[in-house]
N, C-alpha and C. Protein backbone atom coordinates (compact mmCIF):
# COMPACT_ATOMS: atom_id res chain seq x y z
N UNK A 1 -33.03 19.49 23.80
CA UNK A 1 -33.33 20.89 24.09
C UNK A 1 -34.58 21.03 24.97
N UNK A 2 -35.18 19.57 25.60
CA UNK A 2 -36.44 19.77 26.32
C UNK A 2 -36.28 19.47 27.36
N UNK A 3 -35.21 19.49 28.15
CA UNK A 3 -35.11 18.69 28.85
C UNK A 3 -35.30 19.58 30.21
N UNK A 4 -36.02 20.34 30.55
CA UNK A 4 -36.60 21.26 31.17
C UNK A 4 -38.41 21.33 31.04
N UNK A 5 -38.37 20.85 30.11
CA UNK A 5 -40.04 20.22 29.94
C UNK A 5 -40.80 19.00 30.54
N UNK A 6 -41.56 19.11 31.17
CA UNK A 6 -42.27 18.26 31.66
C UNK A 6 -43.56 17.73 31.19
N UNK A 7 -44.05 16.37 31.15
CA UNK A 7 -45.35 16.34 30.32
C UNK A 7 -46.41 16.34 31.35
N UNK A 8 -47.49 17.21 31.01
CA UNK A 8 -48.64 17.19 32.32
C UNK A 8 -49.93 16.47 31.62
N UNK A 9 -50.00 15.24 31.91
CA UNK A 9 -51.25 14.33 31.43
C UNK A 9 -52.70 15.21 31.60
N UNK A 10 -53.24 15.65 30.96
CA UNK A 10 -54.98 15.84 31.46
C UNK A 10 -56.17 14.45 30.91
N UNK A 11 -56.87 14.53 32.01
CA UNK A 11 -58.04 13.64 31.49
C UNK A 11 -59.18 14.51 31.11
N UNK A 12 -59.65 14.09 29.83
CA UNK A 12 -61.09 15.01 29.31
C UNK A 12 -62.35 14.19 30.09
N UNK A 13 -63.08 14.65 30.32
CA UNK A 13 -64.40 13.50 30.59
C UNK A 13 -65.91 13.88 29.46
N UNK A 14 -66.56 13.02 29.04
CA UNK A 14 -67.72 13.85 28.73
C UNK A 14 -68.58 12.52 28.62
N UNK A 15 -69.99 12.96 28.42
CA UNK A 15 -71.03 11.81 28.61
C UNK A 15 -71.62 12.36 27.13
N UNK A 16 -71.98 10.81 26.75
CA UNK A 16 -72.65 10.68 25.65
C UNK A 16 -74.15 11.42 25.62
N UNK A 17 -75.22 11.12 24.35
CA UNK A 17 -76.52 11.47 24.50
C UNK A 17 -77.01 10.85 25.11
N UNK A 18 -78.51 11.39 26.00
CA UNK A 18 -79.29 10.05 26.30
C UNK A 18 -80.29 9.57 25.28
N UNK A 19 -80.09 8.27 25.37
CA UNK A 19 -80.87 7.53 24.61
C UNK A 19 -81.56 6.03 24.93
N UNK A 20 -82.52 5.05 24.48
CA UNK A 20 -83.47 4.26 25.15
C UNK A 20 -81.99 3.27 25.40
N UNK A 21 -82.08 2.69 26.22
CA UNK A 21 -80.64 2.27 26.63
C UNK A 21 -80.38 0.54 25.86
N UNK A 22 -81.98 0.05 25.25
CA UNK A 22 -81.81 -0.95 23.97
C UNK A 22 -80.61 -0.72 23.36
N UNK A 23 -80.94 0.65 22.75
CA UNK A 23 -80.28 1.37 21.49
C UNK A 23 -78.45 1.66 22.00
N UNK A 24 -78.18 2.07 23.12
CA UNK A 24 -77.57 2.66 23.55
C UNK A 24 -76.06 1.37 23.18
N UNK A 25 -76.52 0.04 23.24
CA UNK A 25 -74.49 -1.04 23.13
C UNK A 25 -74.31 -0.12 21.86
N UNK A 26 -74.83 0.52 20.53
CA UNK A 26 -74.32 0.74 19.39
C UNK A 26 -73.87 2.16 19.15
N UNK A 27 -74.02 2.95 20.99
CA UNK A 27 -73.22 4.07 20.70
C UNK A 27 -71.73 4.24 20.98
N UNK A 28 -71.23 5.20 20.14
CA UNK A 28 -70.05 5.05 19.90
C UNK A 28 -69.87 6.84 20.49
N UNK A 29 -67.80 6.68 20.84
CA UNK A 29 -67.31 8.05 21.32
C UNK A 29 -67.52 9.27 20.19
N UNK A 30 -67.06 10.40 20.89
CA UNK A 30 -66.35 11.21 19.23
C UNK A 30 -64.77 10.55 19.37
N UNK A 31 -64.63 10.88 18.10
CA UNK A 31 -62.95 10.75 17.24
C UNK A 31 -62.12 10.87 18.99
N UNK A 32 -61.58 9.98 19.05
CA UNK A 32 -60.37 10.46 19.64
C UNK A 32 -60.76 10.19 21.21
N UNK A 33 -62.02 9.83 21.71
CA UNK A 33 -62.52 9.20 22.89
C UNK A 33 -62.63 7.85 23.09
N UNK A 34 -62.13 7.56 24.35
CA UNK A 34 -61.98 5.95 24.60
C UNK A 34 -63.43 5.75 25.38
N UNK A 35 -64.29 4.80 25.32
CA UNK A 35 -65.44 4.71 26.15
C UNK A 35 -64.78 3.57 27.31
N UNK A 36 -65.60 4.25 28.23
CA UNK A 36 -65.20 3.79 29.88
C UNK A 36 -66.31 3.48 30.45
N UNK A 37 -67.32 2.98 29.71
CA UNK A 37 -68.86 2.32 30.22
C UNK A 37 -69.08 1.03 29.32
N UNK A 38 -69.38 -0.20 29.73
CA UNK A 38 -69.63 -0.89 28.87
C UNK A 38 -71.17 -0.95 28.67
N UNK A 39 -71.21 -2.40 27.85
CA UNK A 39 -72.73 -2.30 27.76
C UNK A 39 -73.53 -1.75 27.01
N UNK A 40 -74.52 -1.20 27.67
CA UNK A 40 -75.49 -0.47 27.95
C UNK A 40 -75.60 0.97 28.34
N UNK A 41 -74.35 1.11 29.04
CA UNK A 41 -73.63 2.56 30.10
C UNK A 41 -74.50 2.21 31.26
N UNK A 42 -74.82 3.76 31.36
CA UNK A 42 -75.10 3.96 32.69
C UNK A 42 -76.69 4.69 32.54
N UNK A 43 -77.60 3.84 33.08
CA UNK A 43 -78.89 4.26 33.33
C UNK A 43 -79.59 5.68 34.45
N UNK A 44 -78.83 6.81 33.92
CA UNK A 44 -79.29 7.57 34.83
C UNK A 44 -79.46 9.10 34.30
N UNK A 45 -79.84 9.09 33.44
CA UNK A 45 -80.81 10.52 32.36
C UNK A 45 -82.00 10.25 31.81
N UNK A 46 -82.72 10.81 31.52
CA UNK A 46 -83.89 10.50 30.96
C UNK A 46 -83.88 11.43 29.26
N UNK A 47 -84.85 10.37 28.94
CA UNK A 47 -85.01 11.19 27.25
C UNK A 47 -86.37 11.58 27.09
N UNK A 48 -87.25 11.86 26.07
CA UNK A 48 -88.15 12.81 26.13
C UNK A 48 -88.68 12.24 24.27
N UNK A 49 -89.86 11.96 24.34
CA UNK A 49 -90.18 11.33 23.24
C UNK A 49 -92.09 12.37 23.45
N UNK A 50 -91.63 12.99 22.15
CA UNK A 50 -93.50 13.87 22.00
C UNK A 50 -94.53 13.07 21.11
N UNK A 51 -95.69 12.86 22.32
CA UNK A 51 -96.45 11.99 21.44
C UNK A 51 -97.79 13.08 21.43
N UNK A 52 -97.86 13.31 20.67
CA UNK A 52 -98.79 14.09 20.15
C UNK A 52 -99.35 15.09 21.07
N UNK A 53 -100.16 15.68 22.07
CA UNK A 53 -99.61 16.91 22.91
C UNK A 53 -99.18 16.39 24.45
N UNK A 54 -98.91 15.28 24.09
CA UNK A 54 -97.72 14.85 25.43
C UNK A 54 -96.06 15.00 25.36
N UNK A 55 -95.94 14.84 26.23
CA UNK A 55 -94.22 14.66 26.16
C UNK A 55 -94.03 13.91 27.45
N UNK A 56 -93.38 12.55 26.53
CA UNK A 56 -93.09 11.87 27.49
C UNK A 56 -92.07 11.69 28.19
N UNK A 57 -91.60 10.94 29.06
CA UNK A 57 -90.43 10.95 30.05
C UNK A 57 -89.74 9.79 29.75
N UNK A 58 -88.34 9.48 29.52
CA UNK A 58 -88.02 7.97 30.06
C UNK A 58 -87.09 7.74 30.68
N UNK A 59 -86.59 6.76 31.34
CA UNK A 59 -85.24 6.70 31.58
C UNK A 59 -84.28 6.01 30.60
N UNK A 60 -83.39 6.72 30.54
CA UNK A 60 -82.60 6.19 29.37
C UNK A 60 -80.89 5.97 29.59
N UNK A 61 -79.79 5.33 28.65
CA UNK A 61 -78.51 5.02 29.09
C UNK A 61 -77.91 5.98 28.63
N UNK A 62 -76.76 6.25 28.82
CA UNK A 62 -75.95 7.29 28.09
C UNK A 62 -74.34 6.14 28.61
N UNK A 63 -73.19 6.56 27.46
CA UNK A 63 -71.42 6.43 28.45
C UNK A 63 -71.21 7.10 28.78
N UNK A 64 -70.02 6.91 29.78
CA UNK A 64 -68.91 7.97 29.73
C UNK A 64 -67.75 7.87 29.07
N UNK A 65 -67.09 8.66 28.02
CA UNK A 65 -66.12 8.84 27.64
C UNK A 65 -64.81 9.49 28.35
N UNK A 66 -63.24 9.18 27.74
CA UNK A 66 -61.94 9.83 27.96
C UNK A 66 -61.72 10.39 27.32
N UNK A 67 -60.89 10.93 27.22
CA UNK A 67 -59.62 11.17 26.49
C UNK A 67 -58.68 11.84 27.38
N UNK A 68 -57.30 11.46 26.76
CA UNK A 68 -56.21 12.15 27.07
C UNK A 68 -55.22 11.97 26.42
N UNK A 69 -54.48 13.61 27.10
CA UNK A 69 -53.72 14.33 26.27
C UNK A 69 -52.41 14.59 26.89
N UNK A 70 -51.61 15.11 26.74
CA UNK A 70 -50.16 15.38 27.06
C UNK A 70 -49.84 16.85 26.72
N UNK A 71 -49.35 17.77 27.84
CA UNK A 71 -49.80 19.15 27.37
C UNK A 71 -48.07 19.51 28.09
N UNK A 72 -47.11 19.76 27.00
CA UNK A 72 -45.61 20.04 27.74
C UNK A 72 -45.79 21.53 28.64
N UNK A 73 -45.24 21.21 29.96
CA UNK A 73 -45.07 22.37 30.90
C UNK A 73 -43.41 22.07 31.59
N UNK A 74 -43.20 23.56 31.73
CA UNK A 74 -41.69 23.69 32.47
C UNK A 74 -41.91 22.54 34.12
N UNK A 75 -40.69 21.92 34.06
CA UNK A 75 -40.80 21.31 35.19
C UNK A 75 -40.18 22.13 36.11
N UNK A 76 -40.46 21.76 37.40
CA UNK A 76 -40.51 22.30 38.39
C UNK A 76 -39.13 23.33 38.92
N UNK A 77 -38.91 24.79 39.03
CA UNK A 77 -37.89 25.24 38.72
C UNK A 77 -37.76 25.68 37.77
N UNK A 78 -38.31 25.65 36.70
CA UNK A 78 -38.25 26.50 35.63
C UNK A 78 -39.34 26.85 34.83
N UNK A 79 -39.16 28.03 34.38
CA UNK A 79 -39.89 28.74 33.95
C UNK A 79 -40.06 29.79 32.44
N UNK A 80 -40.93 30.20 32.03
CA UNK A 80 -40.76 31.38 30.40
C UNK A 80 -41.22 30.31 29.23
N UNK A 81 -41.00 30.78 28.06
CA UNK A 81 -41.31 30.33 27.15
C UNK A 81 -39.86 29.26 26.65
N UNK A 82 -39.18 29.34 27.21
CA UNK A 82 -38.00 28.17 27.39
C UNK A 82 -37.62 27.75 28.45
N UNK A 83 -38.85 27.64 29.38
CA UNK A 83 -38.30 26.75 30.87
C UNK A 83 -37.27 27.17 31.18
N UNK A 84 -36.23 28.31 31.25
CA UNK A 84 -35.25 28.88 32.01
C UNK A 84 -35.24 28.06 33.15
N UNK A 85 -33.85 27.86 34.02
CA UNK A 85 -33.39 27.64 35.27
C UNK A 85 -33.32 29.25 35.76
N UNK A 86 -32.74 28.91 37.43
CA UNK A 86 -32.24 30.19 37.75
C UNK A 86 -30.88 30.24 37.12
């Protein structure tokens, strides 16, 4: 009965926290994200550590995460809440 349905892949993207990028091989995705940085990630945010009336600067790692999903849409030619033909 789907056979008027088409599956339309989306990719999610999102980047982790930044953090001292030591720390950073033991971060992990949320639920349901594949990480697409190894390592360390990617060295290019900074974090912010207050030392008493300073605030300091650092550079720090963060990943990037996926995910994806499968979201059914009428294929091409059809259309409504049951993919109608003409």
């Amino acid at each position: 009965q789907m056979k008027n349905h088409c599956q339309q892949k989306l990719l999610i993207q999102m980047k982790t926290e930044c953090v001292p990028c030591s720390l950073n091989l033991e971060t992990q995705c949320p639920a349901g994200y594949t990480k697409i940085t190894n390592g360390t990630g990617i060295p290019n945010c900074r974090y912010y550590l207050e030392v008493k009336t300073h605030t300091l600067s650092f550079l720090g790692c963060r990943h990037h995460c996926m995910k994806e999903f499968e979201q059914p849409e009428c294929c091409q030619g059809h259309w409504g809440p049951d993919c109608m033909g003409e």
